[in-house]
N, C-alpha and C. Protein backbone atom coordinates (compact mmCIF):
# COMPACT_ATOMS: atom_id res chain seq x y z
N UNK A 1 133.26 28.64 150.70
CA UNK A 1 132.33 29.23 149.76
C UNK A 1 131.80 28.16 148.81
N UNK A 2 130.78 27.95 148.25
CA UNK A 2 129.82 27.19 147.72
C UNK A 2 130.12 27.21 146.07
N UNK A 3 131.05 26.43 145.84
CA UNK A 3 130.81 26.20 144.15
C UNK A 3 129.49 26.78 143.20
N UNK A 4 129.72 27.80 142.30
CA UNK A 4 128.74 27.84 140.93
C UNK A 4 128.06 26.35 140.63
N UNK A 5 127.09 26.56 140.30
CA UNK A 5 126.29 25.42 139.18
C UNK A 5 126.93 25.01 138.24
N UNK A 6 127.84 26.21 137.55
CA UNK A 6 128.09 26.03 136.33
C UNK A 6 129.56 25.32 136.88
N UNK A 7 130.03 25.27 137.48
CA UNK A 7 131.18 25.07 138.00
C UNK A 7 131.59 23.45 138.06
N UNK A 8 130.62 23.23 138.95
CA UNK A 8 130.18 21.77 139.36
C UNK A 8 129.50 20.92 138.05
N UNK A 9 128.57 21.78 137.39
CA UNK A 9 128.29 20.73 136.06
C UNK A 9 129.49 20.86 135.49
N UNK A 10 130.57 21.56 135.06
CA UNK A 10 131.73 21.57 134.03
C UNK A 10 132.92 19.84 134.94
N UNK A 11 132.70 20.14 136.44
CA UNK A 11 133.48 19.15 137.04
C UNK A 11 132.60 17.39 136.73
N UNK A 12 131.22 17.70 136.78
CA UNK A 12 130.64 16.54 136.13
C UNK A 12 130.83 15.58 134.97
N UNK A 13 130.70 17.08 134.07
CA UNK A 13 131.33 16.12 132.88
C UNK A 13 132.72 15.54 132.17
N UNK A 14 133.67 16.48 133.66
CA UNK A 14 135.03 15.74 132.96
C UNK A 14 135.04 14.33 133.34
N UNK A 15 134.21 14.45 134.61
CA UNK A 15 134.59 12.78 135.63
C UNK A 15 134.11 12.28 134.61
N UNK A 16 132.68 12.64 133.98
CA UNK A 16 131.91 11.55 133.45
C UNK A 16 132.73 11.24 132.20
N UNK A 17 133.34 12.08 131.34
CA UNK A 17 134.06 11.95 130.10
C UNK A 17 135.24 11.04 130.21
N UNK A 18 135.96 11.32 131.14
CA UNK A 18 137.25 10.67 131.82
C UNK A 18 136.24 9.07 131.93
N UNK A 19 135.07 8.66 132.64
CA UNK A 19 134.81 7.27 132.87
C UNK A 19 134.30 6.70 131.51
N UNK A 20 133.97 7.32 130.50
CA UNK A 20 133.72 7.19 128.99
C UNK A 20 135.01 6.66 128.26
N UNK A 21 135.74 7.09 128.60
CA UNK A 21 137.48 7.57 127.92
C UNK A 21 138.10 5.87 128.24
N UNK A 22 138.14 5.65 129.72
CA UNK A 22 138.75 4.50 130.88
C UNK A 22 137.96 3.32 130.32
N UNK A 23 136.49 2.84 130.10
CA UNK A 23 135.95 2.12 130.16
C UNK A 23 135.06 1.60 128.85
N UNK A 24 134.94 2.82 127.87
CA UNK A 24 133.96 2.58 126.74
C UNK A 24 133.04 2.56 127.12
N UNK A 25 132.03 2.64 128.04
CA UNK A 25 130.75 2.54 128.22
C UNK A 25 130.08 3.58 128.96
N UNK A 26 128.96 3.88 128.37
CA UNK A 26 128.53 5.52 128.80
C UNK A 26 128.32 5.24 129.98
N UNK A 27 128.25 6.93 130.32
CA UNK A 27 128.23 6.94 132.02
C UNK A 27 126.66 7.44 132.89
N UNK A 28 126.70 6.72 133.91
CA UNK A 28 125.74 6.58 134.72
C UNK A 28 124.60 7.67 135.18
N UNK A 29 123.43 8.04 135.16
CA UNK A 29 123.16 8.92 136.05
C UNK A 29 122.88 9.47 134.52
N UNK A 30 121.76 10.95 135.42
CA UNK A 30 121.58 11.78 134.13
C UNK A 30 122.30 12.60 132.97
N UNK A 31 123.70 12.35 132.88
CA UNK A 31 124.61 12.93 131.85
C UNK A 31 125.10 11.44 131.19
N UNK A 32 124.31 10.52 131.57
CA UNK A 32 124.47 9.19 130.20
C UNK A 32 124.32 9.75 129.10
N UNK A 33 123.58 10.03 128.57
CA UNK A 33 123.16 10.41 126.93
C UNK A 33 124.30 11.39 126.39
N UNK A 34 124.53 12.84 127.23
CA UNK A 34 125.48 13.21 126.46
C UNK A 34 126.78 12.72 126.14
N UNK A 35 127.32 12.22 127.26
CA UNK A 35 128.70 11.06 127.30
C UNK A 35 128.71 10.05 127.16
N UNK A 36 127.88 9.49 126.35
CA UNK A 36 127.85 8.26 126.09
C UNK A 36 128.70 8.22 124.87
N UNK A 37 129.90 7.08 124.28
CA UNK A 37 130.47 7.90 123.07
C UNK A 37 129.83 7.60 121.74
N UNK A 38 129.80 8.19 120.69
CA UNK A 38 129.45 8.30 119.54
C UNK A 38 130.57 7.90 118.39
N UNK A 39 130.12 7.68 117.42
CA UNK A 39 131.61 7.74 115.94
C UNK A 39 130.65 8.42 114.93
N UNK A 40 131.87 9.62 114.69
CA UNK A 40 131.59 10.46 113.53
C UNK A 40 131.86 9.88 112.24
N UNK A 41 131.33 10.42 111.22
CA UNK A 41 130.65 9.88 110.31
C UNK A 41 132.02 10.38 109.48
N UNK A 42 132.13 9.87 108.18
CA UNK A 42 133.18 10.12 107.57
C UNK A 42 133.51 11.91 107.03
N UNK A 43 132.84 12.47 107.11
CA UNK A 43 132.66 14.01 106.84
C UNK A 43 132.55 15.04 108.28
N UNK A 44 132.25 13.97 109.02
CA UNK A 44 132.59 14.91 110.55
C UNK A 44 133.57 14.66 110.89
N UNK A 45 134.18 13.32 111.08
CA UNK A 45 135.53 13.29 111.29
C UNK A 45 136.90 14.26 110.79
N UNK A 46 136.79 14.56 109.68
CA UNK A 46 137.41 15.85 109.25
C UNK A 46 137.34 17.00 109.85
N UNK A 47 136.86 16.66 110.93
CA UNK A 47 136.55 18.20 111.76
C UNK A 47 137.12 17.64 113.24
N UNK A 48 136.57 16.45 113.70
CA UNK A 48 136.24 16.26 115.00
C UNK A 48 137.49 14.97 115.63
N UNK A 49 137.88 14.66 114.52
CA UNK A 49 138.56 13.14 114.32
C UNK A 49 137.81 11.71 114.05
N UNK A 50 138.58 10.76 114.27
CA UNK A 50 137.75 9.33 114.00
C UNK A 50 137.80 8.74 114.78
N UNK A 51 138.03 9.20 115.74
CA UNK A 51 137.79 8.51 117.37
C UNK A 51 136.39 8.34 118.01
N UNK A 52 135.91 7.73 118.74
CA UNK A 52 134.89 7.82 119.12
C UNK A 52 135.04 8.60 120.82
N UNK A 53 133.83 9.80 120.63
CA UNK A 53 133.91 10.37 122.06
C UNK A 53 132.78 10.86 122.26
N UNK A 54 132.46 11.49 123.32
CA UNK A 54 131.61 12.19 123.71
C UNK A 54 130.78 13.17 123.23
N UNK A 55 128.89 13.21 122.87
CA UNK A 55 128.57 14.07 122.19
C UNK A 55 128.77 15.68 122.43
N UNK A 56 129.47 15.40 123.75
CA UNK A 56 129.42 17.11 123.81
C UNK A 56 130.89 17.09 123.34
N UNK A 57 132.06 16.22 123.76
CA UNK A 57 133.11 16.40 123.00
C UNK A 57 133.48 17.22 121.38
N UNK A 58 132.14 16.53 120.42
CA UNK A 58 131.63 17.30 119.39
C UNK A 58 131.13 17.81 119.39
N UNK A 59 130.27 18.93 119.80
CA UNK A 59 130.45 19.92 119.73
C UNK A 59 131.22 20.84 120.58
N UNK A 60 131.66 20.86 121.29
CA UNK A 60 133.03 21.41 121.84
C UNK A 60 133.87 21.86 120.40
N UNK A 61 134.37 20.38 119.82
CA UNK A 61 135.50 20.49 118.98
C UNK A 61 134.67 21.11 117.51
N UNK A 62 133.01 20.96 117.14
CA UNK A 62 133.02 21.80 116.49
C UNK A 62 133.25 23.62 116.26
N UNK A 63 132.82 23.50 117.55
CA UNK A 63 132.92 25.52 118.32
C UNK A 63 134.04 25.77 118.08
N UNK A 64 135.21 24.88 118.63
CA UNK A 64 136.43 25.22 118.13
C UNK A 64 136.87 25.43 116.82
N UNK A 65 136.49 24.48 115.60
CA UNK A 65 136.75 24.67 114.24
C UNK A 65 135.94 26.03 113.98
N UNK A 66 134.73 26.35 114.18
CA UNK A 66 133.92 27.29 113.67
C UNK A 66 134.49 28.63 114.31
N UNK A 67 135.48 29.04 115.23
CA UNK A 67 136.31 30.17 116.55
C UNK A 67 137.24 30.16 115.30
N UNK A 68 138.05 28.98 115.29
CA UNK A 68 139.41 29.40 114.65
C UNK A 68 139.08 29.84 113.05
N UNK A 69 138.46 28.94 112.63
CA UNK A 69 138.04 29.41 110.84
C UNK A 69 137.21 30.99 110.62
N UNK A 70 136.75 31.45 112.06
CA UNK A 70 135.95 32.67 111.83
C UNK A 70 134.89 32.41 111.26
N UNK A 71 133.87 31.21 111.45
CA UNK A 71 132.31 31.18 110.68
C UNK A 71 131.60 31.71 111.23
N UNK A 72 131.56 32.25 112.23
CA UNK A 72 130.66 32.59 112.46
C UNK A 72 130.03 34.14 111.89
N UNK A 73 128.96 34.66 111.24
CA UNK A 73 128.19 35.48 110.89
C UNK A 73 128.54 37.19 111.56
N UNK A 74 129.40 37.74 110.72
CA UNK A 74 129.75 38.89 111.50
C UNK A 74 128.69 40.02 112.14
N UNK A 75 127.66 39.57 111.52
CA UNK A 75 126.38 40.79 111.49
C UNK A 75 125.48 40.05 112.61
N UNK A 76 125.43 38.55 113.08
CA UNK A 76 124.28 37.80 113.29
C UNK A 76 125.00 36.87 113.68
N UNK A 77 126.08 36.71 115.12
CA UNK A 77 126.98 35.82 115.51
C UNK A 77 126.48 34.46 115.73
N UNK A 78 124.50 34.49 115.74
CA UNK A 78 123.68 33.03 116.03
C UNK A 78 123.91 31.86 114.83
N UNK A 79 124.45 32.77 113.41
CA UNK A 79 124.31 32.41 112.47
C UNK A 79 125.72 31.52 112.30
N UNK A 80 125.75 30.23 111.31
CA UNK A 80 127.15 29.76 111.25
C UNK A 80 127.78 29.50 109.59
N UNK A 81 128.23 30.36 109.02
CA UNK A 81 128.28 30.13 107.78
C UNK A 81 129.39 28.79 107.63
N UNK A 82 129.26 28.24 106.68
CA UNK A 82 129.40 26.69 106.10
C UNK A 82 130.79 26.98 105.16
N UNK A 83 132.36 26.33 105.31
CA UNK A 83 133.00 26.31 104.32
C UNK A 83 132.69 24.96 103.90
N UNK A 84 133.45 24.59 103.29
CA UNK A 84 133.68 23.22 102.15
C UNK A 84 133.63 22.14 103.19
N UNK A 85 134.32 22.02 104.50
CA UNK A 85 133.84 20.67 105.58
C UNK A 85 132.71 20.87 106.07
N UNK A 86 132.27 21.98 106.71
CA UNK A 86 130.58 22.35 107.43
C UNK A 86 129.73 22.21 106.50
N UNK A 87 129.73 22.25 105.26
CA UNK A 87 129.11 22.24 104.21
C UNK A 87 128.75 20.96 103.82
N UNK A 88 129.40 19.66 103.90
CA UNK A 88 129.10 18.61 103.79
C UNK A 88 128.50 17.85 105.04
N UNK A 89 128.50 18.65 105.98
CA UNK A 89 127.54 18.30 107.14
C UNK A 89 126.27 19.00 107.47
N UNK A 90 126.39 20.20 106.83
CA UNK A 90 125.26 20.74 107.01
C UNK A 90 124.22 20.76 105.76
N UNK A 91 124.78 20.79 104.81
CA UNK A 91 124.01 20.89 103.32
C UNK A 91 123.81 22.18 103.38
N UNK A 92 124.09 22.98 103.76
CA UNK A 92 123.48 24.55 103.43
C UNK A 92 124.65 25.44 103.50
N UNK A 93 124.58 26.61 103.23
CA UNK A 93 125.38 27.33 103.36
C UNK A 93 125.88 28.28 104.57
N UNK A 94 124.57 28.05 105.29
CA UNK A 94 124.22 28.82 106.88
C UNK A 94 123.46 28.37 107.56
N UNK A 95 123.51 27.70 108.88
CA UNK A 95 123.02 27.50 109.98
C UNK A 95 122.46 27.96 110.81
N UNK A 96 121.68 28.65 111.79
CA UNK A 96 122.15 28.85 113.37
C UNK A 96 122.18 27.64 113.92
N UNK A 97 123.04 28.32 115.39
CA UNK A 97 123.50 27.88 116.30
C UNK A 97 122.75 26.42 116.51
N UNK A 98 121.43 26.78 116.73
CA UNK A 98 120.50 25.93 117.29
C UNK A 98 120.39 24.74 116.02
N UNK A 99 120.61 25.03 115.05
CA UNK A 99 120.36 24.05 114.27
C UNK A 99 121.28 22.84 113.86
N UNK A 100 122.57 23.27 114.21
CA UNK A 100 123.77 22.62 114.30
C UNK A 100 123.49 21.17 114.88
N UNK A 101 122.99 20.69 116.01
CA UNK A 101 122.97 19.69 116.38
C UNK A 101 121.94 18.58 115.76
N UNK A 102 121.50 19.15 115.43
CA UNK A 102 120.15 18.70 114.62
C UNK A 102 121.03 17.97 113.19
N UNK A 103 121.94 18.77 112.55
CA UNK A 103 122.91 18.44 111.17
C UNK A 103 123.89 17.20 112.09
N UNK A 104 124.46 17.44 113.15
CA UNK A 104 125.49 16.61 113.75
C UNK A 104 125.14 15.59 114.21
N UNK A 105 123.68 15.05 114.64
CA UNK A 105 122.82 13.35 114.80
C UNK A 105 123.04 12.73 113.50
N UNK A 106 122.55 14.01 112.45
CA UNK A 106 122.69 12.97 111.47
C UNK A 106 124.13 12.30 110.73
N UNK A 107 125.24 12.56 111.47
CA UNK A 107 126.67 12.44 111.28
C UNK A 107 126.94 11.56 112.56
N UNK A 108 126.37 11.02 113.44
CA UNK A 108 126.81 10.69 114.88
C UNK A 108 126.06 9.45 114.79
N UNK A 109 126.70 8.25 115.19
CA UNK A 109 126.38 6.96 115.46
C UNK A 109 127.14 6.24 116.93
N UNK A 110 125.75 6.13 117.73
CA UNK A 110 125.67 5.53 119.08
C UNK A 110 126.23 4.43 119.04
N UNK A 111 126.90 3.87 119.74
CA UNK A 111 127.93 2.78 120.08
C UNK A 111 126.89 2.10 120.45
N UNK A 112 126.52 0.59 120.43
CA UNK A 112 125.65 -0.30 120.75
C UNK A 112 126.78 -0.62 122.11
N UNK A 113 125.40 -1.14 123.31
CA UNK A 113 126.50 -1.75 124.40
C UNK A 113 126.37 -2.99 124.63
């Protein structure tokens, strides 16, 4: 039987994360940009760590902080309300979803190769 899409991209990006992880240097092919690794900024790191990893790594590990803390918008789940760490990354008090990444470039610095 024929693997999901979604299946096969999720197996993509571990290889590719795993050759990010092994080598430091982003990986090949069209999922360079997202796995290529990044270092969070001193106010994301409080969320994400101070390691340098993968941009989807962050947000992964933000979804996770925002699941366990319950930010998300009980009325309007698109919405991401901001405590005292999201707050210094986002400047606002509420987000959506979509806007999140847009706040997290400006916290994310590309590894020169």
């Amino acid at each position: 039987m024929a693997r999901s899409a979604e299946k096969r991209g999720k197996e993509e990006t571990k290889v590719a994360e795993k050759k990010v992880k092994a080598t430091g240097k982003p990986a090949g092919g069209a999922r360079g940009g997202i796995t290529a690794p990044v270092t969070p900024s001193a106010e994301l790191a409080e969320i994400v760590g101070k390691e340098d990893l993968p941009r989807s790594e962050v947000v992964k590990k933000m979804w996770d902080y925002i699941k366990k803390n319950d930010l998300q918008d009980a009325k309007d789940r698109r919405q991401i309300n901001a405590d005292d760490k999201l707050g210094k990354i986002f400047n606002k008090k509420s987000v959506s979803m979509f806007e999140m990444n847009k706040h997290l470039s400006a916290h994310l610095t590309a590894k020169k190769a």
